[in-house]
C-alpha atoms as a PDB file:
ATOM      1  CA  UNK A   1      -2.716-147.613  96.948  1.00  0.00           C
ATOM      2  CA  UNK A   2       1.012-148.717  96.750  1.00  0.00           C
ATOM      3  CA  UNK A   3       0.357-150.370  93.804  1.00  0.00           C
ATOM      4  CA  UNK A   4      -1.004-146.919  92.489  1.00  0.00           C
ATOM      5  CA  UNK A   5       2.389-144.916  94.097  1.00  0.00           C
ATOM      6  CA  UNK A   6       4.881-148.066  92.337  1.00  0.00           C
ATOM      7  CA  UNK A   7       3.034-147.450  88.919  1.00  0.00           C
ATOM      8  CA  UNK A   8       3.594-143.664  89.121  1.00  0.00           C
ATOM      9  CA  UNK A   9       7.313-143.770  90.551  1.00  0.00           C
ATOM     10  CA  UNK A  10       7.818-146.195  87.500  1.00  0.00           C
ATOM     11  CA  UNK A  11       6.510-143.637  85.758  1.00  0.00           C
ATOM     12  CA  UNK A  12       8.012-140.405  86.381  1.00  0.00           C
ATOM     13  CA  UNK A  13      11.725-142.435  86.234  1.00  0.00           C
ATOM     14  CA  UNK A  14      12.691-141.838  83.014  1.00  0.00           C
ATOM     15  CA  UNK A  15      11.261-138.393  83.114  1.00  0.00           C
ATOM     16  CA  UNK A  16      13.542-138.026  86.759  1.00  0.00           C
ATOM     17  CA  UNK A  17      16.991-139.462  85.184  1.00  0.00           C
ATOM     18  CA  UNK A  18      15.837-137.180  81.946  1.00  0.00           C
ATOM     19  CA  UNK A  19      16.202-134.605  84.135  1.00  0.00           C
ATOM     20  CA  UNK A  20      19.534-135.090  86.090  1.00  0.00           C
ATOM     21  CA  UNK A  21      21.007-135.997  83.023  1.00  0.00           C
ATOM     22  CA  UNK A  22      20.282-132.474  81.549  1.00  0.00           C
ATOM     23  CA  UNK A  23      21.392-130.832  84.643  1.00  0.00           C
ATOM     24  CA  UNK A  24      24.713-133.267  84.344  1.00  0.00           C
ATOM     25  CA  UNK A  25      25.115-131.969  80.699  1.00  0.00           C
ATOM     26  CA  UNK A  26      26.423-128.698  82.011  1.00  0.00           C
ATOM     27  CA  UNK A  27      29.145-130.058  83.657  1.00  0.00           C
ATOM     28  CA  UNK A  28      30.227-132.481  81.082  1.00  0.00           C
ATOM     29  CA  UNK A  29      31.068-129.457  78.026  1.00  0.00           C
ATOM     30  CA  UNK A  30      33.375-128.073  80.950  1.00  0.00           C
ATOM     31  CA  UNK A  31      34.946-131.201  81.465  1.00  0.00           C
ATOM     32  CA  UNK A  32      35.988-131.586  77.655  1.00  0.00           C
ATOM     33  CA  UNK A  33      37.676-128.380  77.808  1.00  0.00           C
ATOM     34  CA  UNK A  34      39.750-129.030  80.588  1.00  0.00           C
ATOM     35  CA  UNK A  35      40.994-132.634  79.295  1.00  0.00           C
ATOM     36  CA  UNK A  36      41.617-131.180  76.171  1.00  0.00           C
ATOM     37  CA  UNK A  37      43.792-127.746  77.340  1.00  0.00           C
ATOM     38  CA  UNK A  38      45.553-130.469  79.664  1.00  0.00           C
ATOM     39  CA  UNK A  39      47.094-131.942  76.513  1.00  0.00           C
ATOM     40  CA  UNK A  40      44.621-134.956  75.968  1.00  0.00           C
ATOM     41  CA  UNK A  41      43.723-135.690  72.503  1.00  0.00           C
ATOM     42  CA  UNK A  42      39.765-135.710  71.357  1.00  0.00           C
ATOM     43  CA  UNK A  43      39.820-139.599  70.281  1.00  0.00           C
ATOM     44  CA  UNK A  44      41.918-140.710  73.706  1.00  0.00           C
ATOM     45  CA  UNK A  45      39.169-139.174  75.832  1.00  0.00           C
ATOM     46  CA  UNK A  46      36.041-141.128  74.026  1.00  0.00           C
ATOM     47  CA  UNK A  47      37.988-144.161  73.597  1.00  0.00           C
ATOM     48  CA  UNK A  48      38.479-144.024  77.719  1.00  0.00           C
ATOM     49  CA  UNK A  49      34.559-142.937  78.187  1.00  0.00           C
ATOM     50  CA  UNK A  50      33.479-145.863  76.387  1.00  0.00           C
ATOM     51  CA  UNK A  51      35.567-148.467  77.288  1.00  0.00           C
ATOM     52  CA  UNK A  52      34.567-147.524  81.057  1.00  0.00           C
ATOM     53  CA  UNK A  53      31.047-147.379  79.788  1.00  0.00           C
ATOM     54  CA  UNK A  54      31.083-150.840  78.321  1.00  0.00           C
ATOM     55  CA  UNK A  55      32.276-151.833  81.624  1.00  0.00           C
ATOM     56  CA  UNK A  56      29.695-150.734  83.317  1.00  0.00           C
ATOM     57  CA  UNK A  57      26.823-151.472  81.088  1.00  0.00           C
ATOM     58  CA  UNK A  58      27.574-155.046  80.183  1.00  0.00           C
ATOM     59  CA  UNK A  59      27.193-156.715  83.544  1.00  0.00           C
ATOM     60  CA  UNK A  60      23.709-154.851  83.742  1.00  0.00           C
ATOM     61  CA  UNK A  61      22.807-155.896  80.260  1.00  0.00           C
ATOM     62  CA  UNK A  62      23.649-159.992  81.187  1.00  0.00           C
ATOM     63  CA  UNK A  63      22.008-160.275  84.724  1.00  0.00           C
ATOM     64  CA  UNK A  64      19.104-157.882  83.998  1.00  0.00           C
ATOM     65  CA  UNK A  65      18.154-159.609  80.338  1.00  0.00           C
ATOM     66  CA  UNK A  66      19.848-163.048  80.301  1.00  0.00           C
ATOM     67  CA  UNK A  67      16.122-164.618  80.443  1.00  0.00           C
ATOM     68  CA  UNK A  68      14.386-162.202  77.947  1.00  0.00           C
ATOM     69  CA  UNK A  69      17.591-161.592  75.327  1.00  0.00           C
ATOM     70  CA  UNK A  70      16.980-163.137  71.882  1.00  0.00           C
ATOM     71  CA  UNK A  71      20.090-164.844  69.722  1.00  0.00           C
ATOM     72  CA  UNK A  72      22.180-162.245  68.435  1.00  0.00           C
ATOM     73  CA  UNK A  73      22.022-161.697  64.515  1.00  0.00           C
ATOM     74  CA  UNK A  74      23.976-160.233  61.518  1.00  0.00           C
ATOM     75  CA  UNK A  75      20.918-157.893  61.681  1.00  0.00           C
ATOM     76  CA  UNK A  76      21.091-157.184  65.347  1.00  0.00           C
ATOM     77  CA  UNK A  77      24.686-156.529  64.676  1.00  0.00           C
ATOM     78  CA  UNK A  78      24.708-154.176  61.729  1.00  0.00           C
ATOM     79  CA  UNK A  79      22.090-151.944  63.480  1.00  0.00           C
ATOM     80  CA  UNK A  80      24.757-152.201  66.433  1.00  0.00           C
ATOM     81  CA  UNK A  81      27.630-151.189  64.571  1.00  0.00           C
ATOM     82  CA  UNK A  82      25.172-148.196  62.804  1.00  0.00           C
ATOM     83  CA  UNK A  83      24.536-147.016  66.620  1.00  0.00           C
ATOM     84  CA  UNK A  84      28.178-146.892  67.265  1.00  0.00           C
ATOM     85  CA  UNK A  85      29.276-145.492  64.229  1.00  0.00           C
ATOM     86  CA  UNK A  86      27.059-142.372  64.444  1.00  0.00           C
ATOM     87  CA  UNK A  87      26.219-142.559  68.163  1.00  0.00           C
ATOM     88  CA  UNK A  88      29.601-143.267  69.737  1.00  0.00           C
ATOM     89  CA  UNK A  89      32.118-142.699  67.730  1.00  0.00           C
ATOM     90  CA  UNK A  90      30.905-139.892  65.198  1.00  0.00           C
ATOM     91  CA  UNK A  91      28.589-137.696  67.114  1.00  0.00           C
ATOM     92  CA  UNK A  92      31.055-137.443  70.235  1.00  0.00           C
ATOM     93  CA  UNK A  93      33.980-136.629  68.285  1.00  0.00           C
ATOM     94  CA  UNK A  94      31.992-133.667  66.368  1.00  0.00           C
ATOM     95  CA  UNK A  95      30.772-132.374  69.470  1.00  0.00           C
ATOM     96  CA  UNK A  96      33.947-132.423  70.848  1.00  0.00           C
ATOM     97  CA  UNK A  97      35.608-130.508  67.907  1.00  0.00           C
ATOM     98  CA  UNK A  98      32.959-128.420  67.695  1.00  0.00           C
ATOM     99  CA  UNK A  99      33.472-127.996  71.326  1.00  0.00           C
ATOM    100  CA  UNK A 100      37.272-126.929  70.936  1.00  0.00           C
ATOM    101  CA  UNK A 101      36.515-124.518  67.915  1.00  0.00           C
ATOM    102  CA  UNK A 102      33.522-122.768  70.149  1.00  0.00           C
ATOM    103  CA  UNK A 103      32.596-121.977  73.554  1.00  0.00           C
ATOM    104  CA  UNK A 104      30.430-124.329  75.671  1.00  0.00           C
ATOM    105  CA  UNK A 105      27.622-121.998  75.552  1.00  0.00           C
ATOM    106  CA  UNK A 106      27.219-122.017  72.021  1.00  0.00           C
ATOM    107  CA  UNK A 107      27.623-125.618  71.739  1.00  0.00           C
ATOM    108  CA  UNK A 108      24.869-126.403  74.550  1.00  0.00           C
ATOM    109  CA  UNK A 109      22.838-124.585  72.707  1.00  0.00           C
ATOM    110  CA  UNK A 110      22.940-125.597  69.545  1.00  0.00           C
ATOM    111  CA  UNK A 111      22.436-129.085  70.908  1.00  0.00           C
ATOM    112  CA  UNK A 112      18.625-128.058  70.646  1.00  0.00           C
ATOM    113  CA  UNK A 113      18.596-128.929  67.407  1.00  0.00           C
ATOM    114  CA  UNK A 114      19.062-132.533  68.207  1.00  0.00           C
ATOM    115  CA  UNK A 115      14.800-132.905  69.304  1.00  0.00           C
ATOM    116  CA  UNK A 116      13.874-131.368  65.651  1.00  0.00           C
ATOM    117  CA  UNK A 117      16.493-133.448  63.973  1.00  0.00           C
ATOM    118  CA  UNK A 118      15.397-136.629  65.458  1.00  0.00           C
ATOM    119  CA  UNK A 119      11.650-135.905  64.904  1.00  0.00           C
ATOM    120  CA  UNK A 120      12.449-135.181  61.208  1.00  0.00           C
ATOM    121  CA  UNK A 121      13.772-138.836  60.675  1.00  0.00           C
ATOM    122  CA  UNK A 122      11.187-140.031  62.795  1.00  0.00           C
ATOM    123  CA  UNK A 123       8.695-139.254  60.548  1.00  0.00           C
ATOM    124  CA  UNK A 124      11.118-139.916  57.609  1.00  0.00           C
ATOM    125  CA  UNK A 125      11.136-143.570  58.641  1.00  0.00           C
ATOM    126  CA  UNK A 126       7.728-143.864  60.009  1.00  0.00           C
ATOM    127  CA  UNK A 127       8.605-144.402  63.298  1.00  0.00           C
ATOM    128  CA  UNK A 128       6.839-141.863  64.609  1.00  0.00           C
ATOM    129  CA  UNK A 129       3.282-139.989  63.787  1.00  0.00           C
ATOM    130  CA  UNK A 130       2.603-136.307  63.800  1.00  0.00           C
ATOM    131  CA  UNK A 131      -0.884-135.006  64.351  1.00  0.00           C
ATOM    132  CA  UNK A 132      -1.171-131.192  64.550  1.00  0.00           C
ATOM    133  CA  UNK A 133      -4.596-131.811  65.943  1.00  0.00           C
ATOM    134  CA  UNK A 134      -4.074-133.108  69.143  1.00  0.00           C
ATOM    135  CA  UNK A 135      -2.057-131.122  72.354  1.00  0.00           C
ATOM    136  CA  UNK A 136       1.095-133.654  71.726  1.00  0.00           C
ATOM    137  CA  UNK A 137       1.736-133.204  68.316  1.00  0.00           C
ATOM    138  CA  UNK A 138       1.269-129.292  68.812  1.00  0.00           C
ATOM    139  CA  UNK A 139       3.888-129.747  71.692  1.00  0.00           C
ATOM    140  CA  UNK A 140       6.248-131.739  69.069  1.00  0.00           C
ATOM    141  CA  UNK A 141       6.143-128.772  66.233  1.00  0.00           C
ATOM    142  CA  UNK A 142       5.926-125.549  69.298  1.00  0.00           C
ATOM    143  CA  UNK A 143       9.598-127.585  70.698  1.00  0.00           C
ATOM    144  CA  UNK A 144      11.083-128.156  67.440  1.00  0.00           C
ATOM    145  CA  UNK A 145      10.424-125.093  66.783  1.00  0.00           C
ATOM    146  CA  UNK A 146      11.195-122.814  69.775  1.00  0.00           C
ATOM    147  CA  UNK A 147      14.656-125.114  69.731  1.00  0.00           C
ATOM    148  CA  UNK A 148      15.840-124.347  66.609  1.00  0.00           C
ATOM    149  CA  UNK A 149      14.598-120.390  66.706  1.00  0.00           C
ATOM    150  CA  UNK A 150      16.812-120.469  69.877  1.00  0.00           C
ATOM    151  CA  UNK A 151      20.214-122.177  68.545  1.00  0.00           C
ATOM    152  CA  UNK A 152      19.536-120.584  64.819  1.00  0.00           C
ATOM    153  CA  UNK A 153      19.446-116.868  67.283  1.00  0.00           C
ATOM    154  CA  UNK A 154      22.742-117.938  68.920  1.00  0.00           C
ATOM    155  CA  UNK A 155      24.337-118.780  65.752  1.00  0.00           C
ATOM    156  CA  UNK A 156      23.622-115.508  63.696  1.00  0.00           C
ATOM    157  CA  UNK A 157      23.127-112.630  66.531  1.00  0.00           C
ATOM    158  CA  UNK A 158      25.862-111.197  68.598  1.00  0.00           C
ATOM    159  CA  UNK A 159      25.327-108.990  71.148  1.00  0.00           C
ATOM    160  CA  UNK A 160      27.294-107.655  74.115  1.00  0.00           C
ATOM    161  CA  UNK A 161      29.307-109.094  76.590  1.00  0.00           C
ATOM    162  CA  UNK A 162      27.596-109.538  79.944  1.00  0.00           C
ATOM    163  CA  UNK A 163      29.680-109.077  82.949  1.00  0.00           C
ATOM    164  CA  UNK A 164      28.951-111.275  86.100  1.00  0.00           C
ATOM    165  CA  UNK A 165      31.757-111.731  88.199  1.00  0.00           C
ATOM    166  CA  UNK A 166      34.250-108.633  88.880  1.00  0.00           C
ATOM    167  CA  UNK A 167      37.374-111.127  89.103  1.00  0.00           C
ATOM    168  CA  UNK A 168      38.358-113.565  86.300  1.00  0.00           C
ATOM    169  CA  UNK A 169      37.947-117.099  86.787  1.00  0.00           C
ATOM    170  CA  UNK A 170      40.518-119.860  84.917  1.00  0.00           C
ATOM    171  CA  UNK A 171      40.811-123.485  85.583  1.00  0.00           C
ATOM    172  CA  UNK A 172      42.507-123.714  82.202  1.00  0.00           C
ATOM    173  CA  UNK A 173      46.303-123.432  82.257  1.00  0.00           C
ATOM    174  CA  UNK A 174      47.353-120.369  80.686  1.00  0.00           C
ATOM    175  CA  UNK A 175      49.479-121.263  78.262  1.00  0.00           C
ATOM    176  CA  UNK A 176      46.860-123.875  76.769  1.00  0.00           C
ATOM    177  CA  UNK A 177      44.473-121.236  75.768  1.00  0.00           C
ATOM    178  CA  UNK A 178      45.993-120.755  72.623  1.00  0.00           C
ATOM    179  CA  UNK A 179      46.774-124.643  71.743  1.00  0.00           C
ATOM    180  CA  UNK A 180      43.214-124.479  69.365  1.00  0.00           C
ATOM    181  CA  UNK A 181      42.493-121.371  67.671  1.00  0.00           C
ATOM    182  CA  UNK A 182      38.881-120.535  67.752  1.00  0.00           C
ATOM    183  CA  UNK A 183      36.813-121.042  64.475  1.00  0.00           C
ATOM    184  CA  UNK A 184      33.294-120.376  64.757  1.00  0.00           C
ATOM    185  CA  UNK A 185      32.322-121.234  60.980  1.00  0.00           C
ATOM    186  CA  UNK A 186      33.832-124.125  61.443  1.00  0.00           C
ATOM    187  CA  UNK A 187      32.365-125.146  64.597  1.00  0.00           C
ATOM    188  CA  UNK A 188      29.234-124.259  63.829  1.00  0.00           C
ATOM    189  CA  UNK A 189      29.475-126.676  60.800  1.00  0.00           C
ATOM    190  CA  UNK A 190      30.780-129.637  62.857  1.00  0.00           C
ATOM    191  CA  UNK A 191      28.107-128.882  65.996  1.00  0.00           C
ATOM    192  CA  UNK A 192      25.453-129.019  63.429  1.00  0.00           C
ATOM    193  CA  UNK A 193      26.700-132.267  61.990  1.00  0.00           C
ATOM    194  CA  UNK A 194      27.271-133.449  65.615  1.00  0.00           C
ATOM    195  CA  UNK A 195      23.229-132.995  66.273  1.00  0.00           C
ATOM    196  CA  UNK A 196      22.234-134.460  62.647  1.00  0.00           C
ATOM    197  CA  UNK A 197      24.958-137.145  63.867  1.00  0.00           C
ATOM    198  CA  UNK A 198      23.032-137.575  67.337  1.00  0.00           C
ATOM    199  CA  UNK A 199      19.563-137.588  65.778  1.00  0.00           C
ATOM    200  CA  UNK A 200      20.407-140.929  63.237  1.00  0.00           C
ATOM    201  CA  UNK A 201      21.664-142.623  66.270  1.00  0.00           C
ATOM    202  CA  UNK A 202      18.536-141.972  68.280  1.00  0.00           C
ATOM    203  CA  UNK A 203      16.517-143.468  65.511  1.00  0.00           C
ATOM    204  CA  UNK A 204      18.870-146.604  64.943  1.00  0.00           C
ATOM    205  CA  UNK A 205      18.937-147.357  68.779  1.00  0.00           C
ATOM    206  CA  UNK A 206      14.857-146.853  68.812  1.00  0.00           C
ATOM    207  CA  UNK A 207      14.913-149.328  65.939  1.00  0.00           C
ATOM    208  CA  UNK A 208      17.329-151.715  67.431  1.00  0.00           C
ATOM    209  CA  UNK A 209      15.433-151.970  70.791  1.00  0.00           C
ATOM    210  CA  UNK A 210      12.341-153.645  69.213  1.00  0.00           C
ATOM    211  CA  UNK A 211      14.431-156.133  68.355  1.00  0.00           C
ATOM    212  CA  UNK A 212      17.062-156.387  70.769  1.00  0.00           C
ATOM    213  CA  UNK A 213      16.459-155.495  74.974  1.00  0.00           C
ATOM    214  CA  UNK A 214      17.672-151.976  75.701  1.00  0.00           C
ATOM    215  CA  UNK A 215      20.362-152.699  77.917  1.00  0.00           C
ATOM    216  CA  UNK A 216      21.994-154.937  75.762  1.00  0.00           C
ATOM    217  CA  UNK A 217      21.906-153.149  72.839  1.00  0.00           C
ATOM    218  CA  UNK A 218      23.481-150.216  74.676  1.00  0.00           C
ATOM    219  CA  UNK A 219      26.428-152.042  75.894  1.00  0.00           C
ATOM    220  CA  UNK A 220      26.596-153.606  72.119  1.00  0.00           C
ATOM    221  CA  UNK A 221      26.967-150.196  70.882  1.00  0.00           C
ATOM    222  CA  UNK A 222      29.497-149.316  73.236  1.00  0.00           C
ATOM    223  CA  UNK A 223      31.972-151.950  72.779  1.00  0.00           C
ATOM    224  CA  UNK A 224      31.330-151.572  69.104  1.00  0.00           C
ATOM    225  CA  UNK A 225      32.031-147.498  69.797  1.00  0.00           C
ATOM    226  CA  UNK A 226      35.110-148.176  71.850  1.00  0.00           C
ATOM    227  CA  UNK A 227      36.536-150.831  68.694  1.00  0.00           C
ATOM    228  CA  UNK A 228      35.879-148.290  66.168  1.00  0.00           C
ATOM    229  CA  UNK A 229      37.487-145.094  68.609  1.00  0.00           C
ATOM    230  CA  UNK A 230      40.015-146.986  69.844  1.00  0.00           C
ATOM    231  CA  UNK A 231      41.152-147.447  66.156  1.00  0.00           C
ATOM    232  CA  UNK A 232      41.379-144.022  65.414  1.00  0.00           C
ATOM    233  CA  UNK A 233      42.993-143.083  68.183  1.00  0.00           C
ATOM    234  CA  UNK A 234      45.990-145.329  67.629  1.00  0.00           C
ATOM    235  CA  UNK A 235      46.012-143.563  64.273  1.00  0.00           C
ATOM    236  CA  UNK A 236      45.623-140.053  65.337  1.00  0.00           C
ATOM    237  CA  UNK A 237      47.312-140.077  68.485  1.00  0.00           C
ATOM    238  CA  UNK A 238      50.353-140.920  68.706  1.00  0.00           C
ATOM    239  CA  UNK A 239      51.796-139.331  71.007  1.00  0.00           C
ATOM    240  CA  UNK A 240      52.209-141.184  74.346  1.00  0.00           C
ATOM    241  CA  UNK A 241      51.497-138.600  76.549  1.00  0.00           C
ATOM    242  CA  UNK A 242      47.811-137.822  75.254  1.00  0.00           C
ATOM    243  CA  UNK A 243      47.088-141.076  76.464  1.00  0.00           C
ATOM    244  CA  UNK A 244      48.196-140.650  80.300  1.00  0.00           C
ATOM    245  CA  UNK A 245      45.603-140.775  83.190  1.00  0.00           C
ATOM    246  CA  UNK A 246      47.247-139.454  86.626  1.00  0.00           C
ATOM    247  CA  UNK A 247      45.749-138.235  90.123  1.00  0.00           C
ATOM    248  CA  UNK A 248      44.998-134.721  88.035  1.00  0.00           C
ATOM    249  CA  UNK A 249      42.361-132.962  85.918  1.00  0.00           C
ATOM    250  CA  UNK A 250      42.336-135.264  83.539  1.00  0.00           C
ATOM    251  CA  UNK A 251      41.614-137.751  85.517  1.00  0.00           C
ATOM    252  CA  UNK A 252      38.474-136.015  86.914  1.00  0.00           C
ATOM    253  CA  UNK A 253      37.708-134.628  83.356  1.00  0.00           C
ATOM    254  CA  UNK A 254      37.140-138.627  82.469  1.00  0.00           C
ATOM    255  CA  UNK A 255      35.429-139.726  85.482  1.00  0.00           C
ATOM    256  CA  UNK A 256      33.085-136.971  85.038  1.00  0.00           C
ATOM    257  CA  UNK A 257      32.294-137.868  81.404  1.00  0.00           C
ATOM    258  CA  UNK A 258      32.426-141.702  82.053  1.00  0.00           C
ATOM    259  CA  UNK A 259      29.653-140.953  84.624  1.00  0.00           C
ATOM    260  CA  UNK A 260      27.587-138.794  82.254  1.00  0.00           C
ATOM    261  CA  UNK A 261      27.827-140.832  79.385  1.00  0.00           C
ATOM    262  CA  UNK A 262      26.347-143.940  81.580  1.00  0.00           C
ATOM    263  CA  UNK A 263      23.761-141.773  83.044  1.00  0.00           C
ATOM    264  CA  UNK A 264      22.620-140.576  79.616  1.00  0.00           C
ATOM    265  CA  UNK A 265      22.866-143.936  77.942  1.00  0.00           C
ATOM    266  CA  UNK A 266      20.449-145.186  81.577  1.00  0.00           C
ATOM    267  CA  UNK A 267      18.229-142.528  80.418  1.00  0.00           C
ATOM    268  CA  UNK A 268      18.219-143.515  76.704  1.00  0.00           C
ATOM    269  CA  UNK A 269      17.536-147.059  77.911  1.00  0.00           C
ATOM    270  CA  UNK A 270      14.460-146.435  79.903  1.00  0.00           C
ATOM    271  CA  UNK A 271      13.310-144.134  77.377  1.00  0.00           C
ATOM    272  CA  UNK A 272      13.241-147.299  74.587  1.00  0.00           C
ATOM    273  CA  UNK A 273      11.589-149.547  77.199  1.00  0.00           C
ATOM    274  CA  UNK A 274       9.059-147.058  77.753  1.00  0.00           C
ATOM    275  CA  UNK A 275       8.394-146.375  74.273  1.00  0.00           C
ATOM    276  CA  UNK A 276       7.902-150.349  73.515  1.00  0.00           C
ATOM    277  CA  UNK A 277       5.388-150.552  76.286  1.00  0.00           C
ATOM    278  CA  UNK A 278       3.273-148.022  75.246  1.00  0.00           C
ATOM    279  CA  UNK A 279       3.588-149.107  71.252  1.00  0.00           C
END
């Protein structure tokens, strides 16, 4: 019996931190909005998630999979430097653009795209199999399909405002609201490449994790992300203030993301080990 409860509480995990991460999500598009309007620049705030994300992740990568890790190769290390380039580094700073061109709302939901993006590849590169006969792959095509119907809706039909709350709420300073001038075309483009972006680096990390534990290869691709950011962002940003962390919102703005992105890259983590059991 309690080996029956420990095999279904191992189980349901990764569907549990799936989840919280998704509830999580909500916050974190909020976040980037208010370290942005507080004068931080895009690359400052990923280089600072990462680098607090590689912090966390490593020790968990060396005590949980010192016995099991296998020697680290040019191989292991391109397809780590693949995963940061379109995982870390890319796909964050699209989203984030995308974020300061939009509104959170119509980011979030175009961020359904991701699922049919990555299933796509998937079956580009054979790492996955699609059978229309059985009640799984039917549940792969209705997703894809009810996801993209639902950000391709948001994207080309406006409709009216809906009024909830009688009194208008701003956590954004008021004279930041005009620092990025809204381009929907635009971010529309960049949210779309920020999914396709997304998708490649869920396929590379899949890849990578057959040959390389999951933990590990999650805190390779963040210090590799945080290299590649943090180069940027010492060309892009060069103003000194952008890069300032006090007791304020943008403080909270990076603890929040910091904490999301670990969460998420958890969730990705379990996700690989669980697919490498059952395969």
């Amino acid at each position: 019996m309690a080996r029956n409860v420990c095999f279904i509480s191992e189980e349901l995990k990764p569907a549990v931190v799936m989840v919280i991460v998704q509830v999580a999500s909500t916050g974190s598009n909020f976040m980037y909005k208010i370290a942005m309007a507080n004068g931080m620049g895009i690359q400052t705030i990923i280089l600072y998630k990462l680098l607090f994300a590689t912090v966390f992740m490593a020790p968990i990568a060396f005590f949980t999979e010192r016995n099991c890790r296998p020697r680290f190769t040019w191989m292991i290390a391109l397809d780590g430097f693949l995963s940061a380039l379109f995982g870390a580094t890319l796909g964050n700073y699209l989203y984030a653009k995308s974020l300061s061109l939009t509104s959170a709302t119509f980011v979030t939901a175009m961020f359904n795209l991701i699922p049919g993006f990555t299933l796509v590849l998937a079956l580009i590169f054979r790492l996955e199999k699609l059978d229309v006969r059985n009640s799984a792959g039917k549940a792969k095509v209705l997703g894809t399909v009810l996801g993209s119907g639902g950000a391709m809706i948001l994207t080309f039909v406006k409709g009216k405002k809906i009024k909830i709350l009688s009194q208008h709420v701003d956590i954004i300073p008021l004279h930041n609201h005009a620092s990025v001038p809204s381009n929907n075309v635009v971010g529309s483009l960049l949210a779309l490449l920020s999914c396709l972006s997304f998708a490649i680096w869920l396929v590379i990390q899949t890849k990578m994790s057959h040959s390389y534990p999951c933990y590990s290869s999650t805190a390779v691709m963040c210090f590799t992300g945080s290299i590649l950011t943090g180069v940027l962002a010492i060309c892009t940003e060069r103003e000194l203030s952008s890069w300032m962390l006090g007791w304020d919102c943008r403080l909270l703005a990076v603890a929040y993301l910091v904490w999301f992105l670990v969460l998420k890259l958890l969730d990705e983590a379990l996700d690989c080990h669980c697919h490498k059991i059952h395969t």
